[in-house]
N, C-alpha and C. Protein backbone atom coordinates (compact mmCIF):
# COMPACT_ATOMS: atom_id res chain seq x y z
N UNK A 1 -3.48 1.73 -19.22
CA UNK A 1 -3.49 0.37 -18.68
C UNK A 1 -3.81 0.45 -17.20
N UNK A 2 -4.96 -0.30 -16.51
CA UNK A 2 -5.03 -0.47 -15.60
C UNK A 2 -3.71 -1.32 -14.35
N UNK A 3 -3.66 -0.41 -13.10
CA UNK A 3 -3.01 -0.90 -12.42
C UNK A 3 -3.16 -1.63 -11.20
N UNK A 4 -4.62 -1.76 -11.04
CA UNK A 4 -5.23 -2.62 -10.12
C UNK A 4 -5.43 -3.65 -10.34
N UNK A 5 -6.04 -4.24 -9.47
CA UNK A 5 -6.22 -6.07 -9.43
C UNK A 5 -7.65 -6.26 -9.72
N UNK A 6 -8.10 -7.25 -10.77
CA UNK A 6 -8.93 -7.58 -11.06
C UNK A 6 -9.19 -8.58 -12.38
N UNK A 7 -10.13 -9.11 -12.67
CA UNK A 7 -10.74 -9.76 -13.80
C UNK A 7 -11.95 -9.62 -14.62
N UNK A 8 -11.64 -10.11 -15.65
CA UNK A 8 -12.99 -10.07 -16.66
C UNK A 8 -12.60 -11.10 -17.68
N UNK A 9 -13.91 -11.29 -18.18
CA UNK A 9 -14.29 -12.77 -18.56
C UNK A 9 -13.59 -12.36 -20.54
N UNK A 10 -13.00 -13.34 -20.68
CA UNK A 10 -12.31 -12.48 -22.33
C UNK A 10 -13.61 -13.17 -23.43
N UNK A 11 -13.69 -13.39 -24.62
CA UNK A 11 -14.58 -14.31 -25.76
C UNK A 11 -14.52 -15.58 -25.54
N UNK A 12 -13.55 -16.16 -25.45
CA UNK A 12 -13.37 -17.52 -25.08
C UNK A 12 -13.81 -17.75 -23.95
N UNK A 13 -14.32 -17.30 -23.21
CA UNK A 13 -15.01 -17.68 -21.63
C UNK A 13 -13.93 -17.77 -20.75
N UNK A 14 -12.58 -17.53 -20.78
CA UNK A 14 -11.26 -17.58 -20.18
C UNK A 14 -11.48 -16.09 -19.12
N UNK A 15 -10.78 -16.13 -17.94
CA UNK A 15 -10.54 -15.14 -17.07
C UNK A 15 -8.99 -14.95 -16.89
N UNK A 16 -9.72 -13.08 -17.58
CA UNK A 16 -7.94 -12.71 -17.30
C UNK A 16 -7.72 -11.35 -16.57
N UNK A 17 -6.62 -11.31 -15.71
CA UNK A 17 -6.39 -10.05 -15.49
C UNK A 17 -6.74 -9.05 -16.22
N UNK A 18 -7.28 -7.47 -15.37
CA UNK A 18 -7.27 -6.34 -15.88
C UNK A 18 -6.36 -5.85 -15.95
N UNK A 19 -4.83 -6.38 -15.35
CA UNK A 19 -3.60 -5.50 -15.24
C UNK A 19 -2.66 -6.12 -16.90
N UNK A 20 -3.03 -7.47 -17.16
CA UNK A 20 -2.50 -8.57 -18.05
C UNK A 20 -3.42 -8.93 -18.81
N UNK A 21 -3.84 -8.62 -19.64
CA UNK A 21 -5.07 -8.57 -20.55
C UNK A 21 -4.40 -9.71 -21.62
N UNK A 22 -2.90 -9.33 -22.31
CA UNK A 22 -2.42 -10.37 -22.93
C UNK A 22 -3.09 -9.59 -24.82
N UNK A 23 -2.06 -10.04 -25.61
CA UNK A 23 -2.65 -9.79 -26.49
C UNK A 23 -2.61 -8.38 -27.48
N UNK A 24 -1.51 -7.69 -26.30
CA UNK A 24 -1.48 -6.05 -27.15
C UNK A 24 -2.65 -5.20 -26.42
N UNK A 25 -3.26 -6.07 -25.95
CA UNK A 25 -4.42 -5.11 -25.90
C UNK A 25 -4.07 -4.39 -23.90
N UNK A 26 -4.99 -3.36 -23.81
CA UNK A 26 -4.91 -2.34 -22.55
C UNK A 26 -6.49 -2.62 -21.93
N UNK A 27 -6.57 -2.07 -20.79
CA UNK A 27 -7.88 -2.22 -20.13
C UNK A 27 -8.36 -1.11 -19.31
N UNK A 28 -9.43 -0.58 -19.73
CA UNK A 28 -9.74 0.56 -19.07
C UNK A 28 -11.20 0.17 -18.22
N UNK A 29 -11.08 0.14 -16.82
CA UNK A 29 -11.62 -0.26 -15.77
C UNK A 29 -12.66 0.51 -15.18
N UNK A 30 -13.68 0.37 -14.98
CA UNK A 30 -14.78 1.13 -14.46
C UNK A 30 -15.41 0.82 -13.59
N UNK A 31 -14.69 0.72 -11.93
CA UNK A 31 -15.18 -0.34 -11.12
C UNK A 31 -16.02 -0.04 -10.61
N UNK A 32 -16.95 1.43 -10.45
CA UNK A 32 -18.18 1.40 -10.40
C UNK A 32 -19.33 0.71 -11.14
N UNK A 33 -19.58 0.81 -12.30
CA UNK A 33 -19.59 0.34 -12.94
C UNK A 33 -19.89 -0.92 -13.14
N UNK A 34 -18.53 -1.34 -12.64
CA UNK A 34 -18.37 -2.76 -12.92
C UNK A 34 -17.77 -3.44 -14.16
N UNK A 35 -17.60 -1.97 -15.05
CA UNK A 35 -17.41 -2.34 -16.79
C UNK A 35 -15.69 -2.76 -16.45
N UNK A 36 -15.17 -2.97 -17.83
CA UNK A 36 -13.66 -3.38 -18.23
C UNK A 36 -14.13 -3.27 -19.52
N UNK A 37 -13.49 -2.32 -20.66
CA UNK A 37 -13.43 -1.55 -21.86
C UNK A 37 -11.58 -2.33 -22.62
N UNK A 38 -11.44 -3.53 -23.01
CA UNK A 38 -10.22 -3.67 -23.75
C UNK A 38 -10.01 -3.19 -24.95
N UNK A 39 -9.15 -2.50 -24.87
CA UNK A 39 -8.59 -1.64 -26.16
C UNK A 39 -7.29 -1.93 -26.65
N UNK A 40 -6.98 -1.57 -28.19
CA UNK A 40 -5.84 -1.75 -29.01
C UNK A 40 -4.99 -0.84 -28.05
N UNK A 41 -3.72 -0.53 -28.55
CA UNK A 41 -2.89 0.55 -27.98
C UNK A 41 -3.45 1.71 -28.88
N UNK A 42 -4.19 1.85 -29.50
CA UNK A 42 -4.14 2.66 -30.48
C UNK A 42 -5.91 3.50 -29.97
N UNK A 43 -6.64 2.81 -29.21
CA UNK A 43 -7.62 3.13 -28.30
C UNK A 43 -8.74 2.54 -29.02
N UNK A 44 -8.87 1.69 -29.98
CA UNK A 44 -9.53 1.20 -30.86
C UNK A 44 -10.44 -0.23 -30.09
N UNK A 45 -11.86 -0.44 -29.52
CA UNK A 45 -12.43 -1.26 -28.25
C UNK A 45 -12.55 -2.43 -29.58
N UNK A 46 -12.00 -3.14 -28.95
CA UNK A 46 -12.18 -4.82 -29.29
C UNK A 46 -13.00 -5.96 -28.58
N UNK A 47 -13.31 -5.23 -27.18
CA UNK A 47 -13.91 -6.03 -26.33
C UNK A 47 -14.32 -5.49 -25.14
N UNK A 48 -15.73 -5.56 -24.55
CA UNK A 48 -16.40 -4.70 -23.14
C UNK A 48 -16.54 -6.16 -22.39
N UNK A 49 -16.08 -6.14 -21.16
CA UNK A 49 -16.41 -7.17 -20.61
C UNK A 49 -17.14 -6.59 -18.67
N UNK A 50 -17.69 -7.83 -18.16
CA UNK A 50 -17.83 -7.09 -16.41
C UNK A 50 -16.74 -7.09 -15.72
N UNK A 51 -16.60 -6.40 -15.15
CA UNK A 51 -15.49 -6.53 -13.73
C UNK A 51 -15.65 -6.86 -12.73
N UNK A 52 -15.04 -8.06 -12.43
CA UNK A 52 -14.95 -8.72 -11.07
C UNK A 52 -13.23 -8.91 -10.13
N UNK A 53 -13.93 -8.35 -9.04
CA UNK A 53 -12.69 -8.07 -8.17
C UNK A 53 -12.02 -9.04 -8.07
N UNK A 54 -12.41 -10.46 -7.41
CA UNK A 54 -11.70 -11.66 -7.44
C UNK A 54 -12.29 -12.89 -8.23
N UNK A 55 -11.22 -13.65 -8.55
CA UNK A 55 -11.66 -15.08 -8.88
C UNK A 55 -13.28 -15.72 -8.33
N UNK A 56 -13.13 -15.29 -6.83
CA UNK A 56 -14.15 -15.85 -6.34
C UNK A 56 -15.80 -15.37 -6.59
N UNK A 57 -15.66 -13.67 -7.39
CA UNK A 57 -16.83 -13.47 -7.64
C UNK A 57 -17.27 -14.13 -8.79
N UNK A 58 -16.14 -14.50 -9.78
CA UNK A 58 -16.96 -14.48 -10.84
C UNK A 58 -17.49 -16.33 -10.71
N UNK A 59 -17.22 -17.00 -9.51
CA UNK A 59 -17.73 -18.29 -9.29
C UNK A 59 -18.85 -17.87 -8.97
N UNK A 60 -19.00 -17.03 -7.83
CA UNK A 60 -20.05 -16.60 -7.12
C UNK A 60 -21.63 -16.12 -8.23
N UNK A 61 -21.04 -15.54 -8.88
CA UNK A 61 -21.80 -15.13 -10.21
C UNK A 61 -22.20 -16.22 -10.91
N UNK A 62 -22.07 -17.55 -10.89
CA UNK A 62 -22.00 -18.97 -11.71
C UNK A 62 -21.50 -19.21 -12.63
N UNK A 63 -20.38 -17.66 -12.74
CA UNK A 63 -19.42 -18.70 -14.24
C UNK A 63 -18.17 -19.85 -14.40
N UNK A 64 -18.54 -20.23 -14.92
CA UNK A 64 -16.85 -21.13 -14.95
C UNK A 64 -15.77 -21.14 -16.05
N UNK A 65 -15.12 -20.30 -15.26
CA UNK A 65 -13.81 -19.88 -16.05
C UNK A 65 -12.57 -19.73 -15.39
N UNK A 66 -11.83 -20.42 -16.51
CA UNK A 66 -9.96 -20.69 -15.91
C UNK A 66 -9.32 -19.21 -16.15
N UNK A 67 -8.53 -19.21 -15.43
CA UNK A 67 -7.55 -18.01 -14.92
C UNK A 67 -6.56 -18.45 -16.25
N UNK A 68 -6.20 -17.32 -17.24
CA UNK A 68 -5.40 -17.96 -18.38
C UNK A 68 -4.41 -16.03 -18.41
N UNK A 69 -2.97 -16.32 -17.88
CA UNK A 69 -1.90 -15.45 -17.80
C UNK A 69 -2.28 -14.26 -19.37
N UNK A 70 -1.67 -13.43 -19.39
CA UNK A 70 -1.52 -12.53 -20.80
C UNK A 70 -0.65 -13.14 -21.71
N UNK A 71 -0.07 -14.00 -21.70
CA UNK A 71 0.80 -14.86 -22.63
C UNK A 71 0.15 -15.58 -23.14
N UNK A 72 -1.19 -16.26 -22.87
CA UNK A 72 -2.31 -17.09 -23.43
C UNK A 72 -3.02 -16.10 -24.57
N UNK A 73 -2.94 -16.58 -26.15
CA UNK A 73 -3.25 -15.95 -26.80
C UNK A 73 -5.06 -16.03 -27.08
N UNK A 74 -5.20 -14.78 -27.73
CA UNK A 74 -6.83 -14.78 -27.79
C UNK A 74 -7.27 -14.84 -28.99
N UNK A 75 -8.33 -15.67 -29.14
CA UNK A 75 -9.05 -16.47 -30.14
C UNK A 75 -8.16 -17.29 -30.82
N UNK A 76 -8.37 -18.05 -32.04
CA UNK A 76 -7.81 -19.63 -32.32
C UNK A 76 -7.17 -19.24 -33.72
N UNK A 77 -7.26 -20.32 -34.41
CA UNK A 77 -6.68 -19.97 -35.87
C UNK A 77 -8.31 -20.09 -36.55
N UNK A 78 -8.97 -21.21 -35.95
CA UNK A 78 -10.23 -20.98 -36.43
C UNK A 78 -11.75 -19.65 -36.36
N UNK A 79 -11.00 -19.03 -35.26
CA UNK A 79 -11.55 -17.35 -35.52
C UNK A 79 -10.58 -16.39 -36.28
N UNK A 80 -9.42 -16.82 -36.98
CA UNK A 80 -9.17 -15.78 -37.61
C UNK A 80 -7.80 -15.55 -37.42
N UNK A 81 -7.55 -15.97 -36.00
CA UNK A 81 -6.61 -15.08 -35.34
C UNK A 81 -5.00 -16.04 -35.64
């Protein structure tokens, strides 16, 4: 689990911490890169997303996405979940 500060954009277009991913899941950070690799605990990738240092890049970048805590669950009942 990453222990730095940062974000990446989850399926739902939601922005969440790399430290609080939410969900069970862990985040393995590649800030060269730029990557964020979310994984099961079990190391199993469910999701590659970019890495952005602050809120403000990923405006800067033109996305629009809400800041949603690790307690905000991921995907709906209508994906499955």
């Amino acid at each position: 689990m990453s222990d730095m500060e940062g974000f990446f954009i989850d399926w739902d277009g939601n922005a969440r911490s790399v430290s609080d991913p939410g969900g069970g899941y862990l985040c393995e950070t590649d800030m060269v890169a730029k990557y964020v690799a979310i994984t099961t605990k079990t190391g199993t990738l469910v999701h590659e997303g970019t890495y952005y240092k602050t809120m403000e890049a990923i405006t800067k970048a033109g996305i629009k996405a809400s800041f949603v805590p690790g307690s905000h669950p991921w995907g709906s009942k209508e994906d499955g979940f």
